[in-house]
Protein backbone atom coordinates (compact mmCIF):
# COMPACT_ATOMS: atom_id res chain seq x y z
CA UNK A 1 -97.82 75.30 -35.74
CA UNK A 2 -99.91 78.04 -35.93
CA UNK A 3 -98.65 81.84 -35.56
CA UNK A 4 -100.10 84.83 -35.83
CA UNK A 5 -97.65 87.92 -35.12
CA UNK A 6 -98.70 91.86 -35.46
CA UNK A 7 -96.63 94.74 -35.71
CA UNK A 8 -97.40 98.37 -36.50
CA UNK A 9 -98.71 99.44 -33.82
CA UNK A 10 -97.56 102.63 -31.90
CA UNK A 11 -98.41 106.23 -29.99
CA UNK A 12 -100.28 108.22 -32.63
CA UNK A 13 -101.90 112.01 -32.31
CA UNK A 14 -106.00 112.28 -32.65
CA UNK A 15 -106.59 112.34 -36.34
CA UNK A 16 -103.30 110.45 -37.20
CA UNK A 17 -102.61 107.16 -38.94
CA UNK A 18 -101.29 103.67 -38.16
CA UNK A 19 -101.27 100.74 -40.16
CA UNK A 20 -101.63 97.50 -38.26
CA UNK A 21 -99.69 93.65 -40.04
CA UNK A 22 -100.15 90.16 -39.08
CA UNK A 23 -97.70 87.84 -40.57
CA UNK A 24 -99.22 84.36 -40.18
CA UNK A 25 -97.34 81.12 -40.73
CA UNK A 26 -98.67 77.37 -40.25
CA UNK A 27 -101.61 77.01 -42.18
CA UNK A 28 -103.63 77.56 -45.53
CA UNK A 29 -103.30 81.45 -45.25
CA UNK A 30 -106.12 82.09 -48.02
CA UNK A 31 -108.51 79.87 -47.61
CA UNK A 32 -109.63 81.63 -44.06
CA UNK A 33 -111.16 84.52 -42.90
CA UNK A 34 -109.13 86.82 -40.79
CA UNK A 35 -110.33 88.99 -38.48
CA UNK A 36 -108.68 92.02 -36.33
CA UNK A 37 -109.82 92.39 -32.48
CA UNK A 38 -108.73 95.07 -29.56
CA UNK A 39 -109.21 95.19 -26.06
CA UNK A 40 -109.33 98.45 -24.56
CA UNK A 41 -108.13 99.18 -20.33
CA UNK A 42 -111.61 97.92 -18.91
CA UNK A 43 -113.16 96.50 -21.50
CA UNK A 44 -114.10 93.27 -23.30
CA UNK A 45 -112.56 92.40 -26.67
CA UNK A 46 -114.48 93.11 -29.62
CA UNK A 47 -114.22 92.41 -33.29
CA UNK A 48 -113.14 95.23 -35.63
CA UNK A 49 -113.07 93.76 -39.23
CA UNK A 50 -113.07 90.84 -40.96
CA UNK A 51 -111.97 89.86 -44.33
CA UNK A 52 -113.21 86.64 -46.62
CA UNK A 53 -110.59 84.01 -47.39
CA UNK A 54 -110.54 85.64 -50.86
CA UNK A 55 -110.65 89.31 -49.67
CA UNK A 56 -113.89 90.18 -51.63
CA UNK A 57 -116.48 90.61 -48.43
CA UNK A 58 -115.50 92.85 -45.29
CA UNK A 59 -117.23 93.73 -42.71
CA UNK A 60 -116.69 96.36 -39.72
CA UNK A 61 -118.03 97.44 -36.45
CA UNK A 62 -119.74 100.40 -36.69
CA UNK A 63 -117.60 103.09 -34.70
CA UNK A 64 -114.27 102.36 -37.20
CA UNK A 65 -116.51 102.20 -40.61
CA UNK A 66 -115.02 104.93 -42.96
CA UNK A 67 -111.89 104.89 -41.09
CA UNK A 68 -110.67 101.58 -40.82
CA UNK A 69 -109.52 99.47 -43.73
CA UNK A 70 -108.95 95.59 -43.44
CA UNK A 71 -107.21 94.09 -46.50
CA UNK A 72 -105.21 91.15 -47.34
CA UNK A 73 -101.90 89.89 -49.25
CA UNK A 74 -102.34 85.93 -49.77
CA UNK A 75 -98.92 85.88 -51.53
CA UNK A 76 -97.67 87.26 -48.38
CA UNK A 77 -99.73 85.73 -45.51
CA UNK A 78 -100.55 88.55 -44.43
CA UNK A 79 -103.53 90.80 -43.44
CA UNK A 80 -103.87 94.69 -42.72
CA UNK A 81 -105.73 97.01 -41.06
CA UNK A 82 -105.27 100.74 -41.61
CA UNK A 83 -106.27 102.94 -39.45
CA UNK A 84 -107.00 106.48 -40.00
CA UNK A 85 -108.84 109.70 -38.28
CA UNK A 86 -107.43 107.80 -35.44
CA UNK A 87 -109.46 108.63 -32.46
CA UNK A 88 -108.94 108.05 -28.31
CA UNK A 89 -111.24 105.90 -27.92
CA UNK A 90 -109.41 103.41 -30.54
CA UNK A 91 -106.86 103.08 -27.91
CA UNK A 92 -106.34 99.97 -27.06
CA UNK A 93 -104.46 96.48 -27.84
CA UNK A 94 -104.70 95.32 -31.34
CA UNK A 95 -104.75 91.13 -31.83
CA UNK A 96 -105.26 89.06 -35.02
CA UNK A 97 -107.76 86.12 -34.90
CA UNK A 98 -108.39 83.33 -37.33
CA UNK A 99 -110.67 80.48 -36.56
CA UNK A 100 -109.66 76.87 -37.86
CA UNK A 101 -112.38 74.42 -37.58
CA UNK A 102 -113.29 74.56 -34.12
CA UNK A 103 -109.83 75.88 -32.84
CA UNK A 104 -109.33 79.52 -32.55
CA UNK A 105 -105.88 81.63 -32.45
CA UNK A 106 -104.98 84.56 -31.48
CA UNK A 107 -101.50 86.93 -32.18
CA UNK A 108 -99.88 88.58 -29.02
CA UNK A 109 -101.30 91.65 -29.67
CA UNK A 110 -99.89 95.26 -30.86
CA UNK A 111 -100.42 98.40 -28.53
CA UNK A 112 -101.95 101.14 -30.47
CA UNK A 113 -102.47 104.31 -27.94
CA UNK A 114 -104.30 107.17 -29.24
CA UNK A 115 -103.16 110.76 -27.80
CA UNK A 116 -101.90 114.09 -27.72
């Protein structure tokens, strides 16, 4: 079956770094886009970044671009996001996406809280 599992995530200063993982296991890693959402206390989720099956073509939301990098191993099955000039209004819970055909699924989600 399908998994998507994060790690990386953390308590990190304003201005800091974090870089976000998402093993996934269960299907034909690179021939799908992944994507990176968060949900902040409040709020609905939004996309961050996405990244192209092949990892040529990314695209961001406009409040991480410059900041926030989205890249992707497809030896490894796994995709990235680094974070930096972390901010506190990036606080919130980190979850990998991938859309398969019509069915979408989601990782459990990695807590990345902003503060100092």
């Amino acid at each position: 079956q399908v998994q998507l599992v994060e790690s990386g995530g953390g308590l990190v200063q304003p201005g800091g770094s974090l870089r976000l993982s998402c093993a996934a296991s269960g299907f034909s890693f690179s021939e799908y886009a992944m994507s990176w959402y968060r949900q902040a206390p409040g709020k609905e989720r939004e996309v961050v970044a996405t990244i192209r099956s092949s990892g040529t073509s990314t695209g961001y939301i406009d409040s991480v671009k410059g900041r926030f990098t989205i890249s992707r191993d497809n030896y490894k099955n796994t995709v990235y996001l680094q974070m930096n000039y972390l901010r506190p209004d990036d606080t919130a819970v980190y979850y990998c996406y991938v859309q398969l055909w019509s069915a979408e699924y989601w990782g459990q989600g990695t807590q990345v809280t902003v503060s100092s």
